[in-house]
Structures are given as C-alpha cells and as structure tokens.
PDB file of N, CA and C in Angstrom:
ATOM      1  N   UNK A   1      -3.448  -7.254  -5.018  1.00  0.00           N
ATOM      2  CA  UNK A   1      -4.475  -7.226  -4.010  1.00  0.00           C
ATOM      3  C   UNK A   1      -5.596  -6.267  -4.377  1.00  0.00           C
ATOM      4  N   UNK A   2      -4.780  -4.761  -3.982  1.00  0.00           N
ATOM      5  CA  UNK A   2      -6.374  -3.921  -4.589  1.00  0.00           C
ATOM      6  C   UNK A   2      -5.323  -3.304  -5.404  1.00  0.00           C
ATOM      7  N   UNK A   3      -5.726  -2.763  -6.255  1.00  0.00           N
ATOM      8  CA  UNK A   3      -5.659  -1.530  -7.577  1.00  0.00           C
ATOM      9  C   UNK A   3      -6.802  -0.849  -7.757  1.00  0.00           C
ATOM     10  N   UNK A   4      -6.025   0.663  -7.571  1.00  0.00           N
ATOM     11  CA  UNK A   4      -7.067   1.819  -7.812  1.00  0.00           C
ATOM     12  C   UNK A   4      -5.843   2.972  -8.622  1.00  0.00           C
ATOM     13  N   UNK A   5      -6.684   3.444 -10.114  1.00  0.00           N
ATOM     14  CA  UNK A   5      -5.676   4.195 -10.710  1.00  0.00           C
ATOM     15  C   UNK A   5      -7.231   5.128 -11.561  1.00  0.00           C
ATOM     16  N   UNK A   6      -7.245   6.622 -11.154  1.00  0.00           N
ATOM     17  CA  UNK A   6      -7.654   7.269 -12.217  1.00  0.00           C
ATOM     18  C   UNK A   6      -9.469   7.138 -11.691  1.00  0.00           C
ATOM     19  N   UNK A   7      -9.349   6.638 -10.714  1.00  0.00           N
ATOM     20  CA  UNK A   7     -10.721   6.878 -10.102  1.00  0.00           C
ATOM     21  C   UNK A   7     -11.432   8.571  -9.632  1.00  0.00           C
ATOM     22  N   UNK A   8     -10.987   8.897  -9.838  1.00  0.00           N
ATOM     23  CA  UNK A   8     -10.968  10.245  -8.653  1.00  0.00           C
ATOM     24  C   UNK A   8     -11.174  10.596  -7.108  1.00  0.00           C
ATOM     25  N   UNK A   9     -11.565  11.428  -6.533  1.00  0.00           N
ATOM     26  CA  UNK A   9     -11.332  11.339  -5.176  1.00  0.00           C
ATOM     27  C   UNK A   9     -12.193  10.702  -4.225  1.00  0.00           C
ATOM     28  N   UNK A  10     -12.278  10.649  -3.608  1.00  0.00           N
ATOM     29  CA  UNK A  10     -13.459  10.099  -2.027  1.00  0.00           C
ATOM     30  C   UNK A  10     -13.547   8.466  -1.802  1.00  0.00           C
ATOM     31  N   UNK A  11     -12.405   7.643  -2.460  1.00  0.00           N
ATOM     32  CA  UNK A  11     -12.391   6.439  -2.466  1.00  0.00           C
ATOM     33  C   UNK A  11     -12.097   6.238  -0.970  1.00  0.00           C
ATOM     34  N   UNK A  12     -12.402   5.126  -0.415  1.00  0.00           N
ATOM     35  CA  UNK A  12     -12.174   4.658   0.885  1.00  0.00           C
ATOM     36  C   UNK A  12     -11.856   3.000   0.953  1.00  0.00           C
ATOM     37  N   UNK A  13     -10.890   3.185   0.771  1.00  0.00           N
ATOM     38  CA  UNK A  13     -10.179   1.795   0.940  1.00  0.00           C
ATOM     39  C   UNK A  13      -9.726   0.788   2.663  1.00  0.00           C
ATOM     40  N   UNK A  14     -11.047   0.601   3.283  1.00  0.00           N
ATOM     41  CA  UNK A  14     -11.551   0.061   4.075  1.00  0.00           C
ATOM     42  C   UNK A  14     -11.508  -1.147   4.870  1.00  0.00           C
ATOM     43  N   UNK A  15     -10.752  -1.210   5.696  1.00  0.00           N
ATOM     44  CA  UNK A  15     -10.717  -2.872   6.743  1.00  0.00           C
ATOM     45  C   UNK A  15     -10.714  -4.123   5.699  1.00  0.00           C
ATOM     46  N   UNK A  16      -9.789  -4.467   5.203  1.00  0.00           N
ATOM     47  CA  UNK A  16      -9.618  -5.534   4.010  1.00  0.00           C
ATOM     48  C   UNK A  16      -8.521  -6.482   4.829  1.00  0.00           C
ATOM     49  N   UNK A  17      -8.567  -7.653   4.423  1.00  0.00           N
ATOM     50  CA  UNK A  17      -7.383  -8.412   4.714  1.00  0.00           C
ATOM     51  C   UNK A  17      -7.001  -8.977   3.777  1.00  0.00           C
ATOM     52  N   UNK A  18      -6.001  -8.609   3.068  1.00  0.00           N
ATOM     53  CA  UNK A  18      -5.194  -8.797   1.233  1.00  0.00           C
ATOM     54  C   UNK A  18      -3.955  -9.715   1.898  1.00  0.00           C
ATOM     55  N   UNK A  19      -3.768 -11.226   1.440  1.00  0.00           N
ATOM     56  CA  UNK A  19      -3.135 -11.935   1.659  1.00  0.00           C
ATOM     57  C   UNK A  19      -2.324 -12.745   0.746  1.00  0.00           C
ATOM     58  N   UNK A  20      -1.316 -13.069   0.973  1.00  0.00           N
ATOM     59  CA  UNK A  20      -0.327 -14.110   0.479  1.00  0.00           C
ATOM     60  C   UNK A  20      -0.487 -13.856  -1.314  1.00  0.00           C
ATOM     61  N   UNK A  21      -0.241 -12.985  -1.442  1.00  0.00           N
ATOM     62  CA  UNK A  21      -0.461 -12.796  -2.879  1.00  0.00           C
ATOM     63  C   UNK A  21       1.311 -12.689  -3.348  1.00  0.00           C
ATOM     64  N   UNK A  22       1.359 -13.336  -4.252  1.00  0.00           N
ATOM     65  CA  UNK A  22       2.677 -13.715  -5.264  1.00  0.00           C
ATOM     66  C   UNK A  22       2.516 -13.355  -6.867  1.00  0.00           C
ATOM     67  N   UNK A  23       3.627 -13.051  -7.123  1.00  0.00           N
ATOM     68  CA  UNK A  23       3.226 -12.198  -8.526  1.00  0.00           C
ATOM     69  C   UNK A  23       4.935 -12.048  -8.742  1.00  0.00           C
ATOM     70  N   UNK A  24       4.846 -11.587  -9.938  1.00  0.00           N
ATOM     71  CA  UNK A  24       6.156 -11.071 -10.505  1.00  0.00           C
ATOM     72  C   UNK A  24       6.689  -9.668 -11.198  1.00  0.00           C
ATOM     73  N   UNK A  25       5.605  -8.894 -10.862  1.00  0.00           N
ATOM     74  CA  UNK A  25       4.886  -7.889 -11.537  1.00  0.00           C
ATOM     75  C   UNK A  25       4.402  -6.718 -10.247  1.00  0.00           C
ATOM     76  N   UNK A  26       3.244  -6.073 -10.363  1.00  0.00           N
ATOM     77  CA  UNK A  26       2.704  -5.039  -9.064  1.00  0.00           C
ATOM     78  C   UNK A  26       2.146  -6.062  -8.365  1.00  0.00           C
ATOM     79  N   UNK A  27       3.147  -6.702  -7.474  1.00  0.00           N
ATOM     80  CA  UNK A  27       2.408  -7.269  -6.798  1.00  0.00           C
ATOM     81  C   UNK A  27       2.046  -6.989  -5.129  1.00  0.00           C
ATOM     82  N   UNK A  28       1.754  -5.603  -4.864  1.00  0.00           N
ATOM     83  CA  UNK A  28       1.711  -4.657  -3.895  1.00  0.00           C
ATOM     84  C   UNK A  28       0.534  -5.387  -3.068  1.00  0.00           C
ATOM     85  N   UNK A  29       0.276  -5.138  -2.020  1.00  0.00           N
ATOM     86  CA  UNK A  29      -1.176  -5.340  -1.104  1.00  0.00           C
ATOM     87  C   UNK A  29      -2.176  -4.248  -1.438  1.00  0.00           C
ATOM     88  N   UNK A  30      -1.862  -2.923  -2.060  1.00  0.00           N
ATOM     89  CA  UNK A  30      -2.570  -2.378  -1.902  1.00  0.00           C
ATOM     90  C   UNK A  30      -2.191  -0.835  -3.008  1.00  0.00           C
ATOM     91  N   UNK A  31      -2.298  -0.747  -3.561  1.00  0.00           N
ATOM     92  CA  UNK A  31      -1.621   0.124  -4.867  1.00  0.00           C
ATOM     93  C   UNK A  31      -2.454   1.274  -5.810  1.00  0.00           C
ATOM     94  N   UNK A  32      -2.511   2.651  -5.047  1.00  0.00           N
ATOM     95  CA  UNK A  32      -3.376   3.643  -5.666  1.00  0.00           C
ATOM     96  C   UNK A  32      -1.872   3.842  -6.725  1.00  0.00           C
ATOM     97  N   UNK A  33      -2.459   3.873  -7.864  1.00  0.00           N
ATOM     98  CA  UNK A  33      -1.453   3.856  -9.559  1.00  0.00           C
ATOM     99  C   UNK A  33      -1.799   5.561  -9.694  1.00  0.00           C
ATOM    100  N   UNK A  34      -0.789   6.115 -10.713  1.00  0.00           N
ATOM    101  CA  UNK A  34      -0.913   7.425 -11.499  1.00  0.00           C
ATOM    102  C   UNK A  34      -1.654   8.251 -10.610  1.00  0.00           C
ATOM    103  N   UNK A  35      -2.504   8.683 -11.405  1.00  0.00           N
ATOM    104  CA  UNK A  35      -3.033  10.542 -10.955  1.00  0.00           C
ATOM    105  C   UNK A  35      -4.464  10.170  -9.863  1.00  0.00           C
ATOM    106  N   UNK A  36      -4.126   9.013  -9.092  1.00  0.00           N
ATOM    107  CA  UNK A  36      -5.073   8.637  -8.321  1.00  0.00           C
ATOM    108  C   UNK A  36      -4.551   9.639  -6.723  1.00  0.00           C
ATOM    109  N   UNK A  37      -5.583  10.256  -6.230  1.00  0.00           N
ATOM    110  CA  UNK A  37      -5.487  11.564  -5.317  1.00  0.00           C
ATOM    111  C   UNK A  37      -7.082  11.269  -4.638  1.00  0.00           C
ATOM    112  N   UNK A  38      -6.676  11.656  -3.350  1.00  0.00           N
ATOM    113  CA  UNK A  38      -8.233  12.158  -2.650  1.00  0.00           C
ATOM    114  C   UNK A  38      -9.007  10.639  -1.474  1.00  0.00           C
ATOM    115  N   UNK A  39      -7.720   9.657  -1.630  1.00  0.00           N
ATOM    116  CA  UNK A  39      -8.242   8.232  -1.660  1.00  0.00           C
ATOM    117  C   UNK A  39      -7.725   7.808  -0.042  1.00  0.00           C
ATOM    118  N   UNK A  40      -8.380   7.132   0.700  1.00  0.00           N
ATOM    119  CA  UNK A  40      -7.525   6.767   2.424  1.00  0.00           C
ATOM    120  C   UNK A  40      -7.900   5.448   2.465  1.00  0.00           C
ATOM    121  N   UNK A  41      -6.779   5.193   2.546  1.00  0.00           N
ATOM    122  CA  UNK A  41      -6.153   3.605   3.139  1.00  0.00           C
ATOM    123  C   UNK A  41      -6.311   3.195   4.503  1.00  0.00           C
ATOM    124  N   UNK A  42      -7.148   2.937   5.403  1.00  0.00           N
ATOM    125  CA  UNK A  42      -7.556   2.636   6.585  1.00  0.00           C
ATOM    126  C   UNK A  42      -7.601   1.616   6.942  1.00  0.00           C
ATOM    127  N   UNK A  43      -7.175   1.097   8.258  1.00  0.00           N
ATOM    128  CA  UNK A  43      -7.614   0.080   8.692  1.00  0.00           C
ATOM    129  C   UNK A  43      -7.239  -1.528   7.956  1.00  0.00           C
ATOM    130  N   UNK A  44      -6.299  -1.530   7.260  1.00  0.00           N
ATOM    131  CA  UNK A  44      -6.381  -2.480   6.196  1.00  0.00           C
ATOM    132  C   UNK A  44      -5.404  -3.770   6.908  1.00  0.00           C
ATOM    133  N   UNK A  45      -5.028  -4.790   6.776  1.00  0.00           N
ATOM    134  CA  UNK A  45      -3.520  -5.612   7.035  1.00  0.00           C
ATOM    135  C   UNK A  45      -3.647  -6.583   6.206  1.00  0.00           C
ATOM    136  N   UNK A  46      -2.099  -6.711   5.579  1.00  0.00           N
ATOM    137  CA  UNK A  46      -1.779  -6.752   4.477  1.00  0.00           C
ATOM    138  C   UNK A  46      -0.796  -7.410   5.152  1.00  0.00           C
ATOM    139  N   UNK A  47      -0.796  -9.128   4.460  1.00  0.00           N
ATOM    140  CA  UNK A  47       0.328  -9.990   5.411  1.00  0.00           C
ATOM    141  C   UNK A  47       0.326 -11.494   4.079  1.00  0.00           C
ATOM    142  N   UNK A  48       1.937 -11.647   4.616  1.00  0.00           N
ATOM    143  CA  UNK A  48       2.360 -12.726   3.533  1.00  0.00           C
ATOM    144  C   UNK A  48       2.366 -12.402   2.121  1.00  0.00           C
ATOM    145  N   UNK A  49       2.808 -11.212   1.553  1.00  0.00           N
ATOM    146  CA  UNK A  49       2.814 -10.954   0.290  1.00  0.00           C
ATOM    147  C   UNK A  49       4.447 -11.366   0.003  1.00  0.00           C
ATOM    148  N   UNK A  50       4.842 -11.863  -1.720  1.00  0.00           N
ATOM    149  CA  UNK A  50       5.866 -11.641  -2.209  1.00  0.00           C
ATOM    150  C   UNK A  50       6.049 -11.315  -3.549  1.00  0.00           C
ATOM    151  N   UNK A  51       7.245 -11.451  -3.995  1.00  0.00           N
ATOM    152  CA  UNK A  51       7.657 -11.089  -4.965  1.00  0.00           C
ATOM    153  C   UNK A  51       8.399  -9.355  -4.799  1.00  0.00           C
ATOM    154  N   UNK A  52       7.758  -7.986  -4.816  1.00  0.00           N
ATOM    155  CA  UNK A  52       8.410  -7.016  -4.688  1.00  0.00           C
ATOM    156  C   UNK A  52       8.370  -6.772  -3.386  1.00  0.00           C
ATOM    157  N   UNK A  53       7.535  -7.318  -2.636  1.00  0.00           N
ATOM    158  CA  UNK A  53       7.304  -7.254  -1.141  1.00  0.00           C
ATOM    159  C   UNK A  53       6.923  -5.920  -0.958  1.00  0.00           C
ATOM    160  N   UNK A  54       5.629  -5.129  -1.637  1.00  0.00           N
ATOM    161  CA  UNK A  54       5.633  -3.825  -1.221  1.00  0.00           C
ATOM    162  C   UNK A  54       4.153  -4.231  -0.107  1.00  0.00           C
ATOM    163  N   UNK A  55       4.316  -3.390   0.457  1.00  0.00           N
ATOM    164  CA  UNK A  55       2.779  -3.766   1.209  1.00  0.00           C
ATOM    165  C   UNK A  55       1.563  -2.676   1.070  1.00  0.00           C
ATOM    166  N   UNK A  56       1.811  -1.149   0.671  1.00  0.00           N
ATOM    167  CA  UNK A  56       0.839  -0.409   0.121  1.00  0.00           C
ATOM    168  C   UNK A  56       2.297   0.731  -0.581  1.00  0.00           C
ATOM    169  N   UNK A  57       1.021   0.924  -1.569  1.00  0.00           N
ATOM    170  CA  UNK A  57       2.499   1.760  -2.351  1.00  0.00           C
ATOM    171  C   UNK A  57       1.169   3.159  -3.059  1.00  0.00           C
ATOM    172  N   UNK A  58       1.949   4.404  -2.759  1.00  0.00           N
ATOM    173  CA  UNK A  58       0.413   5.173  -3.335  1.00  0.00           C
ATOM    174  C   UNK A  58       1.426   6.216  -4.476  1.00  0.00           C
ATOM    175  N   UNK A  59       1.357   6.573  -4.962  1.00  0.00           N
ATOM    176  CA  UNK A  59       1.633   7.353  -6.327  1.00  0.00           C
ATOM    177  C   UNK A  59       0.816   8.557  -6.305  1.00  0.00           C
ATOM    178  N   UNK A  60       0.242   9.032  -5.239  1.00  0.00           N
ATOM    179  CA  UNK A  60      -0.199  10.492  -5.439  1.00  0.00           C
ATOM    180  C   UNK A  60      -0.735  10.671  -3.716  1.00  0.00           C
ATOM    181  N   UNK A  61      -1.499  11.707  -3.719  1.00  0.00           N
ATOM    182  CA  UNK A  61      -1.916  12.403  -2.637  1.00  0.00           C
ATOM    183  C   UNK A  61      -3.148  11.655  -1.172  1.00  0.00           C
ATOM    184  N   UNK A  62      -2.858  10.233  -1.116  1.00  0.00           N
ATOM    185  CA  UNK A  62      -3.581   9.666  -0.334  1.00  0.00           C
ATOM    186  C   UNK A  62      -3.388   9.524   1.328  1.00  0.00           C
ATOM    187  N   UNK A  63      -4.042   9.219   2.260  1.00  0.00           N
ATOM    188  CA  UNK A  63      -4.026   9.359   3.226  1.00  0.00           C
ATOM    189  C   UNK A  63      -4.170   7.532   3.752  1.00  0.00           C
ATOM    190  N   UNK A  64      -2.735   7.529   4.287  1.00  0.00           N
ATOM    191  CA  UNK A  64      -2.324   5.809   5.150  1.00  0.00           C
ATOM    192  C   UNK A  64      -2.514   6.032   6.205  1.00  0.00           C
ATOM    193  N   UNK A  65      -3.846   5.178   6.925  1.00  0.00           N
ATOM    194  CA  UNK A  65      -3.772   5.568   8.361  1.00  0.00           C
ATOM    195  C   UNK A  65      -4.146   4.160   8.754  1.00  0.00           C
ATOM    196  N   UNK A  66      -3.311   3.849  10.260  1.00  0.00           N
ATOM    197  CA  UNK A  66      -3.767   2.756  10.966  1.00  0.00           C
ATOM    198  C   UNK A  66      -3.943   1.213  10.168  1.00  0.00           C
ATOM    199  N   UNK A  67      -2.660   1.384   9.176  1.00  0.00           N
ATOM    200  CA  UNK A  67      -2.737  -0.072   8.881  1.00  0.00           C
ATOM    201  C   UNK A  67      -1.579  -0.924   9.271  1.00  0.00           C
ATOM    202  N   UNK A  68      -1.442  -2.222   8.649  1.00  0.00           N
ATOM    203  CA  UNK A  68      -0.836  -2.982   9.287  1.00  0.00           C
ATOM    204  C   UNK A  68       0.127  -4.223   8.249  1.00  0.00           C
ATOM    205  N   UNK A  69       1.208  -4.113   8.360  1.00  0.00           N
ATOM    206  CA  UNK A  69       1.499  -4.590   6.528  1.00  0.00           C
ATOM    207  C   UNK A  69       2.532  -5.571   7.531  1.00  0.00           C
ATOM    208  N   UNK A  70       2.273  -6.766   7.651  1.00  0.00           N
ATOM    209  CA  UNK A  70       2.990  -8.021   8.353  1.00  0.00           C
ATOM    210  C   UNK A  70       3.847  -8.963   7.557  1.00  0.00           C
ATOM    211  N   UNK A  71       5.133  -9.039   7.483  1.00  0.00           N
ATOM    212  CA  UNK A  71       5.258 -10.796   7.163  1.00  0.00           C
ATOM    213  C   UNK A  71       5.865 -10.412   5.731  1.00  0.00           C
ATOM    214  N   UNK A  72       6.644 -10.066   5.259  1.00  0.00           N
ATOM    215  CA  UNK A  72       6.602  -9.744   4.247  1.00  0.00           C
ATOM    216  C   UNK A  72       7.860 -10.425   3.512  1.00  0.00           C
ATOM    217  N   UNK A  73       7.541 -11.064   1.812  1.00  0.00           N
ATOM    218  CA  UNK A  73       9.004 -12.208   1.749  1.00  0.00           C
ATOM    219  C   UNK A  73       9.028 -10.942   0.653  1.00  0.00           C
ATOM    220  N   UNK A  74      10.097  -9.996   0.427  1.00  0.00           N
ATOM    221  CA  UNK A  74      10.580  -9.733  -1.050  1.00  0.00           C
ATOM    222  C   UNK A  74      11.540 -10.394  -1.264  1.00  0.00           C
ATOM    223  N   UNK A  75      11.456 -11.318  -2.706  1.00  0.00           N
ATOM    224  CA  UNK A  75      12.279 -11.675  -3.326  1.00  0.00           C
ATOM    225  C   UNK A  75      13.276 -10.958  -4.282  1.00  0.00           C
ATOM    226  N   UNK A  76      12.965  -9.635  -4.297  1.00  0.00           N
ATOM    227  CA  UNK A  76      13.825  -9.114  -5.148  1.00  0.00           C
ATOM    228  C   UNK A  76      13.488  -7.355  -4.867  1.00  0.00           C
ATOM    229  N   UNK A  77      14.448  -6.227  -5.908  1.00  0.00           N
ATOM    230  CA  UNK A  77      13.770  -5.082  -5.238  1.00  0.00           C
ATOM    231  C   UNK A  77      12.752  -4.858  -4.844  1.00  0.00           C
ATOM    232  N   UNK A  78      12.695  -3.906  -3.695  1.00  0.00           N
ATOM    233  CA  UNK A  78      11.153  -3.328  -3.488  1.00  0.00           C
ATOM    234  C   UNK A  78      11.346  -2.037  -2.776  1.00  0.00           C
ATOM    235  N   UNK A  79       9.623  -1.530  -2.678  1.00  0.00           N
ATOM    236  CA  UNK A  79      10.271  -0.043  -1.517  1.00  0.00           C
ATOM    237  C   UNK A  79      10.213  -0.112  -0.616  1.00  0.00           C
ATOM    238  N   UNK A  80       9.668  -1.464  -0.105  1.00  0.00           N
ATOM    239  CA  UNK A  80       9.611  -0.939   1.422  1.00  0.00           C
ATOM    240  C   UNK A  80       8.144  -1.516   1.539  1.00  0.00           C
ATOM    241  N   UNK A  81       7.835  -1.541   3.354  1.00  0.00           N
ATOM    242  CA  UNK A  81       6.457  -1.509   3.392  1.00  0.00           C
ATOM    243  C   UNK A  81       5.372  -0.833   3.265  1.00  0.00           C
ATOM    244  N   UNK A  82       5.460   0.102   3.129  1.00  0.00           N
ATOM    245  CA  UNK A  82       4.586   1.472   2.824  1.00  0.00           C
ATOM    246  C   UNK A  82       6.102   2.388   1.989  1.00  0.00           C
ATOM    247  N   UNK A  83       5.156   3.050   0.853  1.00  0.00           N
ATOM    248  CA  UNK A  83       6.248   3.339  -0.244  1.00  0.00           C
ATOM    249  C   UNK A  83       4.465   4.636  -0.978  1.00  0.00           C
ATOM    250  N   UNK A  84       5.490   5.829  -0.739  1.00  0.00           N
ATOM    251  CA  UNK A  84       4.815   7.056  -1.198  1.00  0.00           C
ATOM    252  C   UNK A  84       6.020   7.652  -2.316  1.00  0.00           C
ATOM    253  N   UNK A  85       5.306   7.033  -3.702  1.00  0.00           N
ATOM    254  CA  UNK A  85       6.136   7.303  -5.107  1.00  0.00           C
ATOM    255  C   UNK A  85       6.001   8.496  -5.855  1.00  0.00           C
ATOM    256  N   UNK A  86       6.222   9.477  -5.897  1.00  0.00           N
ATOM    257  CA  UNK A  86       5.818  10.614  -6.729  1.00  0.00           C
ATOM    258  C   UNK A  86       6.301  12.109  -6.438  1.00  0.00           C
ATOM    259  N   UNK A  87       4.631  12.494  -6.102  1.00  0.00           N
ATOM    260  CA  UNK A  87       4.764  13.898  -5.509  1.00  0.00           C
ATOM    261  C   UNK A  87       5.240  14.377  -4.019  1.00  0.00           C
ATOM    262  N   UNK A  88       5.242  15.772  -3.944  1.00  0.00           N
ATOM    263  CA  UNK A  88       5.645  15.993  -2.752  1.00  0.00           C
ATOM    264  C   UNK A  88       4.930  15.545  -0.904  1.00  0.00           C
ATOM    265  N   UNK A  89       5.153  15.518   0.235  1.00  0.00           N
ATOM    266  CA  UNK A  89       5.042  14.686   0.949  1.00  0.00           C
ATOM    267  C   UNK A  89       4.373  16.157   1.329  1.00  0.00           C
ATOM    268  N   UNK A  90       3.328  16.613   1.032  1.00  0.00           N
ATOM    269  CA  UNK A  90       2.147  17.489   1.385  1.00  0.00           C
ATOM    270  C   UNK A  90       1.316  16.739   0.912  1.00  0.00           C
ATOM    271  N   UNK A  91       0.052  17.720   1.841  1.00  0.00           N
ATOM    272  CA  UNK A  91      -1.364  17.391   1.810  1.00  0.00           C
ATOM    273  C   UNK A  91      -1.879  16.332   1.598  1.00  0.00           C
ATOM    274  N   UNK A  92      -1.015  15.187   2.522  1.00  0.00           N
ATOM    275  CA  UNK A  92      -1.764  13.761   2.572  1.00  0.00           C
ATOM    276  C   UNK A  92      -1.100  13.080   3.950  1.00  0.00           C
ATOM    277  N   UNK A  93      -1.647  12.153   4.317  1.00  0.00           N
ATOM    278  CA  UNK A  93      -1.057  11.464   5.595  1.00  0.00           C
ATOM    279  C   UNK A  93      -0.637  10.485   5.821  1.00  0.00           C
ATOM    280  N   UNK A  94       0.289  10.321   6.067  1.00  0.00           N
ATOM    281  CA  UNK A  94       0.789   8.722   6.659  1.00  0.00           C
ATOM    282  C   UNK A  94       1.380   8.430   7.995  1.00  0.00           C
ATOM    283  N   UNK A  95      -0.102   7.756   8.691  1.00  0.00           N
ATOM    284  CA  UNK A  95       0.477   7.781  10.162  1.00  0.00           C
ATOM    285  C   UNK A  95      -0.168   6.800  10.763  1.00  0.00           C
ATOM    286  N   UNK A  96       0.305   6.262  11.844  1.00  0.00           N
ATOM    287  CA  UNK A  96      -0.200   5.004  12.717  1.00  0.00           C
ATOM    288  C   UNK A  96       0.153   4.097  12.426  1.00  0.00           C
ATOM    289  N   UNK A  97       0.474   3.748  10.692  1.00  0.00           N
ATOM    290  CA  UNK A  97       0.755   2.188  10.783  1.00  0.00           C
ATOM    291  C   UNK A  97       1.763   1.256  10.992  1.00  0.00           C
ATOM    292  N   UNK A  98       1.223   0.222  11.382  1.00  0.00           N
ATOM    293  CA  UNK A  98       2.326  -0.547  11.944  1.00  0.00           C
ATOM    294  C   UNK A  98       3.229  -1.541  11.212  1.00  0.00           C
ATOM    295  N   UNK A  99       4.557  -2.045  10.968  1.00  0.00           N
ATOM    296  CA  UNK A  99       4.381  -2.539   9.985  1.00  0.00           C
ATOM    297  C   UNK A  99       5.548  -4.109  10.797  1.00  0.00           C
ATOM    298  N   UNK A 100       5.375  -5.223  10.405  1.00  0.00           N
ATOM    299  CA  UNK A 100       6.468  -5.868  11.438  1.00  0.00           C
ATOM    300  C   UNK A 100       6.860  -6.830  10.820  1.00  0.00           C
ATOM    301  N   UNK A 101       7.992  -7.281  10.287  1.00  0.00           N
ATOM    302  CA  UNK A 101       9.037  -8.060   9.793  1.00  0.00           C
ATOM    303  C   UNK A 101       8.932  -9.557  10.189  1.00  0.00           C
ATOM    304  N   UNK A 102       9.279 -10.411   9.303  1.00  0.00           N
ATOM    305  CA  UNK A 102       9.415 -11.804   9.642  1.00  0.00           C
ATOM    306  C   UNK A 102      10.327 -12.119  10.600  1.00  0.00           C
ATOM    307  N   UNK A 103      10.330 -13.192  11.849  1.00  0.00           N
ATOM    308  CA  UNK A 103      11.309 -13.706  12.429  1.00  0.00           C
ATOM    309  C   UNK A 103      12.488 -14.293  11.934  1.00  0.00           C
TER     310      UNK A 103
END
C-alpha cells in the first residue's frame, strides 16, 4: 500500500484509503521500514488486505493515531493489525485506532 523507509522525519501519512491489496511478500497497508522515525499515521483505513494480513506495521518511532484497519484475510503469519517492530515503546504514539475483524 504505502512504503516509507529512510525518509527522515515530518512525514505525514494522511486520510488514505489502501485497499484489497494481496501480495506474498510486505504486503502491509501501510509500512514505515528501518530507521524511518518522526513520521504519523493519521486518519488512514486500511480494509481487505491479505496475505500477512498486517494492516500498519512501523519499525521505529512513529505516531498511529485514529486509524482504522478493517476486514482483514491473513493467510499465513502475521503481527497483527497494528504491529510496532523494533525499538522501545517510548516517544511515539499509538492510540485511537480502531481495528475490527471479519464476520
């Protein structure tokens, strides 16, 4: 969906609707990679993805607020719907979002 790795900080990853994307590989909704820091995930929903079924996955110091990760088929491992890989669970945020499972 989106990939951001090695950008540096003040990215704003903004009201998007990243859909039905299939892959076999990163196939995340939404995926700040490596030494990517400084970056907020807002507002976004992220619905019908498969394959790892991640729905935002961040690898460093970003801020998840108020999104919405729906519907989700993993076919095989994954982390979860929101998945914070790395460093320690300081100086960044993850809060508000909602996230809601298939029937």
């Amino acid at each position: 969906g989106i990939y951001v790795s090695g950008t540096g900080r003040g990215n704003h990853i903004f009201h998007n609707f990243v859909h039905d994307i299939r892959g076999h590989h990163f196939d995340d909704g939404i995926r700040c990679d490596d030494d990517q820091d400084g970056t907020i995930i807002e507002g976004n929903v992220i619905w019908r993805n498969q394959g790892t079924g991640t729905g935002i996955v961040s690898k460093g110091r970003n801020d998840i607020v108020n999104n919405y990760v729906v519907d989700l088929f993993a076919d095989r491992s994954h982390y979860g719907y929101i998945a914070q890989v790395g460093p320690s669970p300081r100086g960044f945020l993850i809060e508000r979002n909602v996230r809601q499972k298939r029937p």
